[in-house]
C-alpha atoms as a PDB file:
ATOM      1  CA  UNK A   1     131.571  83.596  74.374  1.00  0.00           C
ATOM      2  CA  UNK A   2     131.694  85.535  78.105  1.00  0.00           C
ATOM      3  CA  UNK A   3     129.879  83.061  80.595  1.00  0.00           C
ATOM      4  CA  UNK A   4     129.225  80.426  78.103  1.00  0.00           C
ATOM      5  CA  UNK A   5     129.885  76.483  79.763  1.00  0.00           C
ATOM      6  CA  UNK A   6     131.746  74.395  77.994  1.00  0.00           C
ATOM      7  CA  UNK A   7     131.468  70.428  78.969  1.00  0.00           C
ATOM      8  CA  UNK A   8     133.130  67.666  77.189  1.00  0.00           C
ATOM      9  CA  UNK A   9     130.879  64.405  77.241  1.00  0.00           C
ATOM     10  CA  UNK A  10     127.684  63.575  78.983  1.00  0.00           C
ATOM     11  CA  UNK A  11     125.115  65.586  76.565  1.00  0.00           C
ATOM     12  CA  UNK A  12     122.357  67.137  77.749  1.00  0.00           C
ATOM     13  CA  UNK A  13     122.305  66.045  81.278  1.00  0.00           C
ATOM     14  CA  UNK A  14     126.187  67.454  82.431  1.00  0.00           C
ATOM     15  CA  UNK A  15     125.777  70.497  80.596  1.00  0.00           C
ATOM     16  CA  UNK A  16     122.619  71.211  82.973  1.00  0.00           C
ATOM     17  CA  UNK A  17     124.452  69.711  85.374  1.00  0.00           C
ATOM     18  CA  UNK A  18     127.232  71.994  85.089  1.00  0.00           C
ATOM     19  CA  UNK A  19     124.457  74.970  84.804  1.00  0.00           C
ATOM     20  CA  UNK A  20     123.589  74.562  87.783  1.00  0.00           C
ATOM     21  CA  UNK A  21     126.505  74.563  89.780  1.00  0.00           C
ATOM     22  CA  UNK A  22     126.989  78.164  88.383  1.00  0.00           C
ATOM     23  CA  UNK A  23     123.424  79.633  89.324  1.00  0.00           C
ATOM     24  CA  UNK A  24     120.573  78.612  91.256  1.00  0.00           C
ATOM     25  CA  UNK A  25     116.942  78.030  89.971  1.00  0.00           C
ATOM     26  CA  UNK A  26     115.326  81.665  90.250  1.00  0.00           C
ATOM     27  CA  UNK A  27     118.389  83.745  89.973  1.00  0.00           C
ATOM     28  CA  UNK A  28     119.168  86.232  87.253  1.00  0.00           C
ATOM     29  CA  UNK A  29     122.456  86.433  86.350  1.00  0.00           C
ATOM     30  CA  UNK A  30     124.264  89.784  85.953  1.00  0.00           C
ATOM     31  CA  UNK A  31     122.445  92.654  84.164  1.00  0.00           C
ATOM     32  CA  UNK A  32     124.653  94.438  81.731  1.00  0.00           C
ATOM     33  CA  UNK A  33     122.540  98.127  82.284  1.00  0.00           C
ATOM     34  CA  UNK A  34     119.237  98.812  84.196  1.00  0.00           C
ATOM     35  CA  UNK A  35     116.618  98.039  82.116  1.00  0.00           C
ATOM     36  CA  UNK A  36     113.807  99.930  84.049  1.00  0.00           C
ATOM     37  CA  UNK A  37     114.511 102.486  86.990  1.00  0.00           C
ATOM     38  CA  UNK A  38     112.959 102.222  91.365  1.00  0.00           C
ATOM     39  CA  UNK A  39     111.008 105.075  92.190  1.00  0.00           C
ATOM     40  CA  UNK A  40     108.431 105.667  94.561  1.00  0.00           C
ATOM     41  CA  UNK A  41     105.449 107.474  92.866  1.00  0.00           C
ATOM     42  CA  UNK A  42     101.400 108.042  94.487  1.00  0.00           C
ATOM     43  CA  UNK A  43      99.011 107.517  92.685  1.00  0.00           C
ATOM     44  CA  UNK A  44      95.308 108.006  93.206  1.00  0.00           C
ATOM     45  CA  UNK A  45      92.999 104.923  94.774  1.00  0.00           C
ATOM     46  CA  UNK A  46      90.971 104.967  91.387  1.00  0.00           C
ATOM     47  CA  UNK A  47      94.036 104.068  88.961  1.00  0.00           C
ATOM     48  CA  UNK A  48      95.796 101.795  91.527  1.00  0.00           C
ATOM     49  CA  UNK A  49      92.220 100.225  91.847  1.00  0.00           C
ATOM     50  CA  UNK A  50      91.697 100.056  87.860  1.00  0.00           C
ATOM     51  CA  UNK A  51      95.042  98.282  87.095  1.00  0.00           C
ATOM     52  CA  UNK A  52      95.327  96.325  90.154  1.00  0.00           C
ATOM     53  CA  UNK A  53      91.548  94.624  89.039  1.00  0.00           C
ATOM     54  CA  UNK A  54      92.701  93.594  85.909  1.00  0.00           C
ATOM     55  CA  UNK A  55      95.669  91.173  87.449  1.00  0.00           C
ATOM     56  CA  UNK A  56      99.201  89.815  87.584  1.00  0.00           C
ATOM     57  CA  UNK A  57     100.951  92.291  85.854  1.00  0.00           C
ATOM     58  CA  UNK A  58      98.872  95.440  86.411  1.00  0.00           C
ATOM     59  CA  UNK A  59     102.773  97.496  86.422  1.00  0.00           C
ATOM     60  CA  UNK A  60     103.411  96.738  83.372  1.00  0.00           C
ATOM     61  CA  UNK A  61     100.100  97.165  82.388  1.00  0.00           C
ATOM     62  CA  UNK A  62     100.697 100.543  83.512  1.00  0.00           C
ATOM     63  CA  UNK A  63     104.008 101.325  82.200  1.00  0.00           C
ATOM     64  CA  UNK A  64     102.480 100.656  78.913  1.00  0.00           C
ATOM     65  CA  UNK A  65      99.553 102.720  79.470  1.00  0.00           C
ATOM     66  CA  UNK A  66     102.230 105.217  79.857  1.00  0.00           C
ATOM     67  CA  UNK A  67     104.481 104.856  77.442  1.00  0.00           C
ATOM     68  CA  UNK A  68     101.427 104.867  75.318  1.00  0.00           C
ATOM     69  CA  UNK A  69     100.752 108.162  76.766  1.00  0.00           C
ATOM     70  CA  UNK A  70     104.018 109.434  75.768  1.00  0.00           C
ATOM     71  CA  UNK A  71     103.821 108.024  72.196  1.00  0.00           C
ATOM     72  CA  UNK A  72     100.725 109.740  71.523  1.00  0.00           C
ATOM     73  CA  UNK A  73     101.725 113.696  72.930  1.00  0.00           C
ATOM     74  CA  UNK A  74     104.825 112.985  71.262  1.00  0.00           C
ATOM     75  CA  UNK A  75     103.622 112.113  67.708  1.00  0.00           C
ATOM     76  CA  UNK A  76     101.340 115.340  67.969  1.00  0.00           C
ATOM     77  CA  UNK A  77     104.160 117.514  68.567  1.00  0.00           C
ATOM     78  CA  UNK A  78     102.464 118.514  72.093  1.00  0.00           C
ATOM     79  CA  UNK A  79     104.998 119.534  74.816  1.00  0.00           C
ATOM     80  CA  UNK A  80     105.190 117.367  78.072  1.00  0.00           C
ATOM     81  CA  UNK A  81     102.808 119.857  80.304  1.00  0.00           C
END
C-alpha cells in the first residue's frame, strides 16, 4: 500500500499520532491527475448573480448546470454550436 502508515502498538491514538506528523490538518495530499481544470471565464452579472444567491457552492452549482447542459445537446444528437 503506497503512503499507507504502519505503527506497531498504541491503537488508535499513535496511528493518528503518526498521521499527523506526515500532513497537517487542511492539507491535501498529492493528486494523482487534475480532477477539474483553472480558467478564467466572464460571465454576465445576471448568472453570476443567480448562482452566487443560492450559496456556498454556487461553482459547482454551476459546473453541474453545465454539464447538464452538455448531457442534454449531447443525448439529442445536436452539435456543440
Amino acid at each position: 500500500m503506497a503512503g499507507a502508515v504502519l505503527v506497531k502498538g498504541g491503537g488508535y491514538a499513535a496511528a493518528r499520532a503518526a498521521l499527523a506528523a506526515k500532513r497537517k490538518r487542511g492539507e491535501r495530499g498529492p493528486q494523482i491527475a487534475a480532477t477539474k481544470q483553472l480558467v478564467s471565464v466572464r460571465y454576465s452579472p445576471e448568472v453570476l448573480q443567480y448562482f452566487k444567491a443560492s450559496g456556498s457552492g454556487w461553482q459547482t452549482r454551476m459546473n453541474e448546470a453545465l454539464l447538464d447542459w452538455i448531457n442534454k445537446r449531447s443525448a439529442s444528437g445536436r452539435s456543440g454550436a
